[in-house]
Protein backbone atom coordinates (compact mmCIF):
# COMPACT_ATOMS: atom_id res chain seq x y z
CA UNK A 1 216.29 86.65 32.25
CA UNK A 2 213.27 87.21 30.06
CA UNK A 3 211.01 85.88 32.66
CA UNK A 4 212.38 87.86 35.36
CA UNK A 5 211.57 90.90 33.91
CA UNK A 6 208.51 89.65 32.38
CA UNK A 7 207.49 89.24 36.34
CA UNK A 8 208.86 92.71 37.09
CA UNK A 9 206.74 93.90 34.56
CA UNK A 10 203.84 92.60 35.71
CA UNK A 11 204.20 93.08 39.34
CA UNK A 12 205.12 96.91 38.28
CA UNK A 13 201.71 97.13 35.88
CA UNK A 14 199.21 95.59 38.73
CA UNK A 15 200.82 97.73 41.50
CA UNK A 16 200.23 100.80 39.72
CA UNK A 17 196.65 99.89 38.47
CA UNK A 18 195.85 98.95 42.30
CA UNK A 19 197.48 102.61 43.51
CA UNK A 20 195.22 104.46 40.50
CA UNK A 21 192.20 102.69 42.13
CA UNK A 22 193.10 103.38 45.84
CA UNK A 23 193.69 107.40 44.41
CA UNK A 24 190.22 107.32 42.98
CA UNK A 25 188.74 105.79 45.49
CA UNK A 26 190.27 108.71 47.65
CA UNK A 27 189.56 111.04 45.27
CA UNK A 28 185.67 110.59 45.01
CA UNK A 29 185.05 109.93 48.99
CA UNK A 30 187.49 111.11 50.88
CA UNK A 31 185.77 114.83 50.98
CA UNK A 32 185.75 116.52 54.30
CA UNK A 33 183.48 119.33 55.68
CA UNK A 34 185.24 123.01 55.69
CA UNK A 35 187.15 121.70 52.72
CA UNK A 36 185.15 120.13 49.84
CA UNK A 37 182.06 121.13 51.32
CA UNK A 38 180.38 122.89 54.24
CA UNK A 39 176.78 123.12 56.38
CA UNK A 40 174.63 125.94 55.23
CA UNK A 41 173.55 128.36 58.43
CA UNK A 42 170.00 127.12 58.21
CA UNK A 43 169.10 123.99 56.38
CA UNK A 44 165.85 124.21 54.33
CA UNK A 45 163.34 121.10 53.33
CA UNK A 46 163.72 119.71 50.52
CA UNK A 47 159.85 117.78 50.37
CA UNK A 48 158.62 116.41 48.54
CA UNK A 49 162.09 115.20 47.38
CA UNK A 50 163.75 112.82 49.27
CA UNK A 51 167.59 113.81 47.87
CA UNK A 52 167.89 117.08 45.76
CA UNK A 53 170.62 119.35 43.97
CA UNK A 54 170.00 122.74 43.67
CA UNK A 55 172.74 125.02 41.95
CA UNK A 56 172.46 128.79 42.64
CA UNK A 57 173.62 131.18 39.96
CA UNK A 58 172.78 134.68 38.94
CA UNK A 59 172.56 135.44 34.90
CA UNK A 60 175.42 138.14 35.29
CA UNK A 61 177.94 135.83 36.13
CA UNK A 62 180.09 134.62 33.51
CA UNK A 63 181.43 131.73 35.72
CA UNK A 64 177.29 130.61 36.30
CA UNK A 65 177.73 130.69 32.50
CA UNK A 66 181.13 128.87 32.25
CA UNK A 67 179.51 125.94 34.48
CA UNK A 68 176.51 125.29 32.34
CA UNK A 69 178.03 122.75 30.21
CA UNK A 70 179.32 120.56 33.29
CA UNK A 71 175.92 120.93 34.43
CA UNK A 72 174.31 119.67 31.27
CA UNK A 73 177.51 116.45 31.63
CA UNK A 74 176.28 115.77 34.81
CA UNK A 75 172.73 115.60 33.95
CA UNK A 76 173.11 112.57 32.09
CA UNK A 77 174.34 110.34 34.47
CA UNK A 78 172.47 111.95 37.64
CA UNK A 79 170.70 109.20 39.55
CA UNK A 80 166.75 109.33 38.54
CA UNK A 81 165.96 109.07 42.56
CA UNK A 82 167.92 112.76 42.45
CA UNK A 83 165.95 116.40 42.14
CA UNK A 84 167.68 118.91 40.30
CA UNK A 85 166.33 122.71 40.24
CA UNK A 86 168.36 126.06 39.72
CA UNK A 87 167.04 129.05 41.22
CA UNK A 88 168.47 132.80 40.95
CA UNK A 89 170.27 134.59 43.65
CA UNK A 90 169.08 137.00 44.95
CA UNK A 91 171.40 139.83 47.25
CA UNK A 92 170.13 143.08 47.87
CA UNK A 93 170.92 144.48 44.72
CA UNK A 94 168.92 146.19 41.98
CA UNK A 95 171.05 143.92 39.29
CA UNK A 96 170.14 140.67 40.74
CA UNK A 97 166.95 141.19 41.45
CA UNK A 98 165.93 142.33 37.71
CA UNK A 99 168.08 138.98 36.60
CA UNK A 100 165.81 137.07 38.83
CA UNK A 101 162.72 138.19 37.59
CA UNK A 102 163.80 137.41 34.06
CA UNK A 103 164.15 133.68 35.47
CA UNK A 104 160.88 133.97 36.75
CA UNK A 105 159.40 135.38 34.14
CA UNK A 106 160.60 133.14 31.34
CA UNK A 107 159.20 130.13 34.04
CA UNK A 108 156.03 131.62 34.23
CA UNK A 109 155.41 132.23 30.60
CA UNK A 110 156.87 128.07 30.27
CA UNK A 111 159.83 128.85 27.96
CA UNK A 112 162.59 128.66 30.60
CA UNK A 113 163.60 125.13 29.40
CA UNK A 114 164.33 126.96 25.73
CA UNK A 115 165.34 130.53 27.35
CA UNK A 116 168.27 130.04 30.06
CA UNK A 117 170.47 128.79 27.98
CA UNK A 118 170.40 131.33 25.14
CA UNK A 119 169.60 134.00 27.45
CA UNK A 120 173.19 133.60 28.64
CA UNK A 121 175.10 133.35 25.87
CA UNK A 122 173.42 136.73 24.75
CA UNK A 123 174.64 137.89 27.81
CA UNK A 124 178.39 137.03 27.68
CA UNK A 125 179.26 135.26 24.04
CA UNK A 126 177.23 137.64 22.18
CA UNK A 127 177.73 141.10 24.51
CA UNK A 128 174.36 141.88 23.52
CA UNK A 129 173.24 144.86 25.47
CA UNK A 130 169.71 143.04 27.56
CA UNK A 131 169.60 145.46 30.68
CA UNK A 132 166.13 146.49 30.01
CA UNK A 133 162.95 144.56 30.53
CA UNK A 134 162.06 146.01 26.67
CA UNK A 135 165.29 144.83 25.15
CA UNK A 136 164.38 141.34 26.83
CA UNK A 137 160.76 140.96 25.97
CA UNK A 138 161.97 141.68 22.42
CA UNK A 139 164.47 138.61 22.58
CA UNK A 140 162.00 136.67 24.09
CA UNK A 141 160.04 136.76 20.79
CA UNK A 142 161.88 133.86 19.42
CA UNK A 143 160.54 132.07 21.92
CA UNK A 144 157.02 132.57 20.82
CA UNK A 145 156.34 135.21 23.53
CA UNK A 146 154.83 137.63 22.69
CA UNK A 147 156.52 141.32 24.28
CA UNK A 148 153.51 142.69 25.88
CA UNK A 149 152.82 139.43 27.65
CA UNK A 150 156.47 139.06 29.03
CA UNK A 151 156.51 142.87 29.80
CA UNK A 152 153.05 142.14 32.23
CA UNK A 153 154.20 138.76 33.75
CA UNK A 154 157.64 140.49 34.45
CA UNK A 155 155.78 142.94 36.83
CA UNK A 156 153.30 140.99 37.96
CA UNK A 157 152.99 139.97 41.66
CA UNK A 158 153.37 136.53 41.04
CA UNK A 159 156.69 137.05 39.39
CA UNK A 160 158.00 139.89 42.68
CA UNK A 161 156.41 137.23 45.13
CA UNK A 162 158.98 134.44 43.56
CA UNK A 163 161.99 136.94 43.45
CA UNK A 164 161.41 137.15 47.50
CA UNK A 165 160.99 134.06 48.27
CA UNK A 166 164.38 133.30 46.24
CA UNK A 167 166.16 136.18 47.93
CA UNK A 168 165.11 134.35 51.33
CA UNK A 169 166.24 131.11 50.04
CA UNK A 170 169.61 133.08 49.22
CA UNK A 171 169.96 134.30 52.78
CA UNK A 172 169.26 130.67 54.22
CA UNK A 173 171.97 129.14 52.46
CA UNK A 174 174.36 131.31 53.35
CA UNK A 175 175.14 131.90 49.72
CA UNK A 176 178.53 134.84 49.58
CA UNK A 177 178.96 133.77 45.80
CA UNK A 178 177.67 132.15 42.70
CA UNK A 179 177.32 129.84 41.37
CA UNK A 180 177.17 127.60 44.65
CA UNK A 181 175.44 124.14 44.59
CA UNK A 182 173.37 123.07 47.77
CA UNK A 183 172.70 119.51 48.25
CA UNK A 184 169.30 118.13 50.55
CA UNK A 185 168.75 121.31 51.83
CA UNK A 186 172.01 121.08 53.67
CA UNK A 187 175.45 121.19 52.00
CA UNK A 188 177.18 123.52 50.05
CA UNK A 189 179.98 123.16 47.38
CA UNK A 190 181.66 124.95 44.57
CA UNK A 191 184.39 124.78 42.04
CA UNK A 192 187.04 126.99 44.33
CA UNK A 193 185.91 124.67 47.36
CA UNK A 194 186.71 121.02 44.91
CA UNK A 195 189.40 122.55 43.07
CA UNK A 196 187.65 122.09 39.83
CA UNK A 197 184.57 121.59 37.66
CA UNK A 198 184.85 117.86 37.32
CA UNK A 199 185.41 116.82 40.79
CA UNK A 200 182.93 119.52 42.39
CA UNK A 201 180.51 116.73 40.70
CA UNK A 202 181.73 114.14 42.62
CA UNK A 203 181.96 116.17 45.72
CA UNK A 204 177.66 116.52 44.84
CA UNK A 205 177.31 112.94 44.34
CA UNK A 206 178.82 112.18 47.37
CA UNK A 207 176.85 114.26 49.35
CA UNK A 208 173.39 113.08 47.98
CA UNK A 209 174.45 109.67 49.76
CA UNK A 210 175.47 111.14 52.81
């Protein structure tokens, strides 16, 4: 009697660790297009990469700012053969286009790395009011930059020449909300699209291999 349930037991236990595999198995590759994923309208080069991820956000956007952890999770186990870049959107709108030239700007002047981050968490932990390019050059001070210099760079040419090119970039990829991820010039996914944070990622690493 003992050994027949003993063998019931273990029949039961290595059915269901076989049927966990199969459903992550499933899980992780069984995306389809129009579902986890779709084609962007006109797919852009990705050279001199040969795979990259790109994730599109905008600095108002408190879910851009909600996903920056995941991003950060992801990071560490993202293949070293994979690109990873975040650029701005830009729509034709006065607000995104001043967020995107604090991007720029804060590339330019090589603090970026230091910057995003805190830049939004002042914006939506800390409420702190940075809608002006003053107000920002003065938080930008901590990051050794001095406001004058952030004040040029953020209306130099350089700086309006990137913001265009970015809103271009927006309009190839279709993008109709942030924060979208695009993936070899070619696919794009987001958290409504996976159904969450966590498997959006896998949705990304698929497509990298595809």
């Amino acid at each position: 009697m003992i050994r027949r349930t003993w063998l019931k037991t273990l029949v039961f236990t290595t059915f269901m660790a076989l049927f966990s595999s199969v459903s992550s198995a499933q899980d992780e590759f069984d995306f389809a297009e129009g579902v986890e994923y779709k084609k962007i309208p006109q797919p852009q080069s990705i050279a001199p990469h040969q795979k990259q991820v790109t994730e599109v956000f905008y600095y108002g956007c408190p879910h851009c700012f909600h996903l920056e952890p995941s991003i950060h999770e992801w990071l560490k186990t993202k293949p070293a053969d994979v690109h990873f870049e975040q650029i701005p959107a830009v729509l034709n709108n006065p607000n995104w286009i001043f967020m995107a030239k604090v991007y720029y700007t804060a590339k330019e002047l090589g603090v970026i790395e230091q910057s995003h981050l805190p830049f939004f968490t002042a914006l939506h932990q800390d409420k702190k009011p940075l809608f002006t390019v003053e107000a920002i050059a003065e938080f930008f001070t901590q990051f050794g930059i001095k406001e004058a210099n952030f004040i040029a760079t953020f209306k130099s040419f350089k700086v309006d020449q990137l913001v265009r090119n970015a809103m271009k970039v927006t309009q190839s990829y279709g993008i109709e909300g942030v924060p979208a991820v695009i993936v070899n010039g070619q696919y794009l996914t987001d958290v409504p699209m996976a159904h969450s944070k966590d498997r959006m990622w896998k949705v990304v690493d698929y497509l990298t291999h595809k």
